[in-house]
C-alpha atoms as a PDB file:
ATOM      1  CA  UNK A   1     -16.789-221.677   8.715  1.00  0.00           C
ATOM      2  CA  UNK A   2     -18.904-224.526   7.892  1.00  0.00           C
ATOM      3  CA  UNK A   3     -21.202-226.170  10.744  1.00  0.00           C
ATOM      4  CA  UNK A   4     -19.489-229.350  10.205  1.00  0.00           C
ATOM      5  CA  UNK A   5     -15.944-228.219  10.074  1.00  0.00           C
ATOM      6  CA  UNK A   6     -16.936-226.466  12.911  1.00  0.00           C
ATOM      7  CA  UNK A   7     -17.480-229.996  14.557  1.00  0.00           C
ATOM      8  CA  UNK A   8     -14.949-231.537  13.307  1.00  0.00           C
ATOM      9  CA  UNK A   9     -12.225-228.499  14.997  1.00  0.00           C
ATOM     10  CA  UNK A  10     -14.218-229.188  17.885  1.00  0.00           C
ATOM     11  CA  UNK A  11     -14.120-233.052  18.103  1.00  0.00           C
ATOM     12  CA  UNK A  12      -9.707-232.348  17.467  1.00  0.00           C
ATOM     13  CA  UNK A  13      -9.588-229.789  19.973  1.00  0.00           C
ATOM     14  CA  UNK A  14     -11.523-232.412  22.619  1.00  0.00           C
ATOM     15  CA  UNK A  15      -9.804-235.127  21.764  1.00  0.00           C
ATOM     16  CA  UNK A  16      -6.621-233.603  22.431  1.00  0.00           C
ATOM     17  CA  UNK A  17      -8.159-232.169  25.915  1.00  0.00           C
ATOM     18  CA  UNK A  18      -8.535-228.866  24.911  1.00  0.00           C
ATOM     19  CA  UNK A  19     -12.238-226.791  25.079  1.00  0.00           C
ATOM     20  CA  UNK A  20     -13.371-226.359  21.853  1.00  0.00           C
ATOM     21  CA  UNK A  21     -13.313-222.419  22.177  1.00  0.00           C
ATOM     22  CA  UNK A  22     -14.424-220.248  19.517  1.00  0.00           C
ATOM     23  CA  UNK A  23     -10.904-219.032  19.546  1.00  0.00           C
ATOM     24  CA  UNK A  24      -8.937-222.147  19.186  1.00  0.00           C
ATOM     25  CA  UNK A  25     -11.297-223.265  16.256  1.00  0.00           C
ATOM     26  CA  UNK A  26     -10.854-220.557  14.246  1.00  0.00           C
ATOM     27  CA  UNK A  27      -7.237-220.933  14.227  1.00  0.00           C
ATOM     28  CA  UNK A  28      -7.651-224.389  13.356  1.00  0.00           C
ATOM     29  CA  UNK A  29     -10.203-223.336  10.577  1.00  0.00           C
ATOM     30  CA  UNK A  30      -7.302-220.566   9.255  1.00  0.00           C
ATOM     31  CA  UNK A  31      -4.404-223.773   9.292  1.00  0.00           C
ATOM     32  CA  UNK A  32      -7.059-225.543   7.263  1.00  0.00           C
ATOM     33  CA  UNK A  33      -7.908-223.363   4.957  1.00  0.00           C
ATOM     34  CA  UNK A  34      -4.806-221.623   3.863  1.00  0.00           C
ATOM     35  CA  UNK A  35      -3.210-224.890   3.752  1.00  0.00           C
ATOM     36  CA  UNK A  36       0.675-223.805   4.359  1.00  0.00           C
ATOM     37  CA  UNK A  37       2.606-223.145   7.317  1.00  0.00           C
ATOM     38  CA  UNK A  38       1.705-220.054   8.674  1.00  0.00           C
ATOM     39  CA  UNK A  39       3.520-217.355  11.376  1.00  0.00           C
ATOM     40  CA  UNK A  40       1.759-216.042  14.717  1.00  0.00           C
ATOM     41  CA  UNK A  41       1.210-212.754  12.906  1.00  0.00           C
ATOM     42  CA  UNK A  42      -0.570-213.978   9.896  1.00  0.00           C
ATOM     43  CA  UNK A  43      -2.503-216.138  12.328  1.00  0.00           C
ATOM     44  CA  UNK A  44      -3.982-213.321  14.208  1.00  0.00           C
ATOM     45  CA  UNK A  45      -4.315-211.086  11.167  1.00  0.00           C
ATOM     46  CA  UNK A  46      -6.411-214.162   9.604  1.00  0.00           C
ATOM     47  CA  UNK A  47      -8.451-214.910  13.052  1.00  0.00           C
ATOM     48  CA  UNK A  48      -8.935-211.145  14.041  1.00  0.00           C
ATOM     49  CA  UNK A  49      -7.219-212.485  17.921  1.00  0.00           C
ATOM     50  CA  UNK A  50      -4.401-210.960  19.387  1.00  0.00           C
ATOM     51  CA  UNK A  51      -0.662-212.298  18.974  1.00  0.00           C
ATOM     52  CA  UNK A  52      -0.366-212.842  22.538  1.00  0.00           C
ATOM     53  CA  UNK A  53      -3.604-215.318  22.344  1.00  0.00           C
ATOM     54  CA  UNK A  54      -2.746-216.868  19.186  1.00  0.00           C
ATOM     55  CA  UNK A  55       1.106-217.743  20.422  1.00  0.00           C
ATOM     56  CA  UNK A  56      -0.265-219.352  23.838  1.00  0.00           C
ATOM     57  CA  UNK A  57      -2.867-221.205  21.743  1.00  0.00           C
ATOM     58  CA  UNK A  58      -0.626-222.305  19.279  1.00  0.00           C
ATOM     59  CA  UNK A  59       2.280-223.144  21.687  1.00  0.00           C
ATOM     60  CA  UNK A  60      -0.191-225.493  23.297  1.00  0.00           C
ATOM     61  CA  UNK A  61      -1.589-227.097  20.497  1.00  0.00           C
ATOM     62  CA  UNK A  62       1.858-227.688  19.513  1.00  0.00           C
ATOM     63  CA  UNK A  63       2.796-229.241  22.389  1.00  0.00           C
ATOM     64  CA  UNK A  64      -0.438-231.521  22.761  1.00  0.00           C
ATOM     65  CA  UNK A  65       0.449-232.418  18.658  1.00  0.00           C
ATOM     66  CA  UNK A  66      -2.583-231.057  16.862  1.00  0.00           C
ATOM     67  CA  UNK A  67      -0.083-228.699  15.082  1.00  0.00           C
ATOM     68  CA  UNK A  68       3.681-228.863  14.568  1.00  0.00           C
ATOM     69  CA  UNK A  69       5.800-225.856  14.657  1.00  0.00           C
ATOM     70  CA  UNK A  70       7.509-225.472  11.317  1.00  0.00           C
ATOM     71  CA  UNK A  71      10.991-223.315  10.919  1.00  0.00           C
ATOM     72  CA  UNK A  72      11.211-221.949   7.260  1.00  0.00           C
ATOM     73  CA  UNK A  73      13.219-219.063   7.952  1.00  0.00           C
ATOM     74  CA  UNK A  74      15.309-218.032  11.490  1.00  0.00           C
ATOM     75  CA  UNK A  75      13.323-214.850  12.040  1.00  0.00           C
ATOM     76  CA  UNK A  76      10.104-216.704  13.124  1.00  0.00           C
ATOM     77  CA  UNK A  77       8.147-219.694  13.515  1.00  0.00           C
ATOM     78  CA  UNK A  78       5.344-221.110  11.367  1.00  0.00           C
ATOM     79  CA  UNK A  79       2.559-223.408  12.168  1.00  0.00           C
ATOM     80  CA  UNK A  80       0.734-225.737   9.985  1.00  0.00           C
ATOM     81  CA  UNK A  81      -1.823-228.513  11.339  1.00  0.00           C
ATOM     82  CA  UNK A  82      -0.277-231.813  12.245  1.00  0.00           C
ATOM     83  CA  UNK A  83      -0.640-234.707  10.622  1.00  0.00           C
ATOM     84  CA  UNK A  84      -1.473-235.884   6.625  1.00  0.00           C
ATOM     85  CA  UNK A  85       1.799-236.780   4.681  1.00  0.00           C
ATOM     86  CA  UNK A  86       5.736-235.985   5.317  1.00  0.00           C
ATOM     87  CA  UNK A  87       6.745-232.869   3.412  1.00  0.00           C
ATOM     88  CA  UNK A  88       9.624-230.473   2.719  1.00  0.00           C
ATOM     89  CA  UNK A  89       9.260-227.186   2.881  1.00  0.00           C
ATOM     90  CA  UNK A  90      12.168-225.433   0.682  1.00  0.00           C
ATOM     91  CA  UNK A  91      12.916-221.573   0.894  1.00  0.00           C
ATOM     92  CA  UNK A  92      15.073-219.825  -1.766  1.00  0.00           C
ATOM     93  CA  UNK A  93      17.813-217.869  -0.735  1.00  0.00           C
END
């Protein structure tokens, strides 16, 4: 990760009043970079964190708004970074 994406996870993270942990920014980082909604076990495969730390970070991210829960399929919930333009996400059956 880049020093100043780095800074900017960590100017999100405070703003929404959150420590900027190296934790929490690398899940931002991972939302960032792969850019589609993604589940709690990709998440921790990605940021090398447990699925136990990634759902409570994610679940309170979620609920502060830096992140929106997304439901693609019934099985399990994906997160993508809040914000940035209204979008559809379609799933073939």
């Amino acid at each position: 990760m880049k020093k100043s994406e780095e800074q900017d996870y960590a100017a999100m993270l405070r703003a929404a009043g959150f420590k900027a942990t190296s934790g929490r920014k690398a899940l931002l980082g991972v939302l960032c970079r792969i850019q589609h909604p993604l589940s709690i076990p990709e998440v921790a495969a990605e940021t090398h964190l447990d699925e136990a730390t990634v759902y409570r970070a994610l679940e309170a991210l979620s609920d502060a708004g830096v992140v929106q829960r997304v439901s693609i399929d019934r099985s399990r919930t994906h997160y993508e970074l809040a914000g940035g333009d209204h979008h559809h996400h379609l799933v073939c059956d």
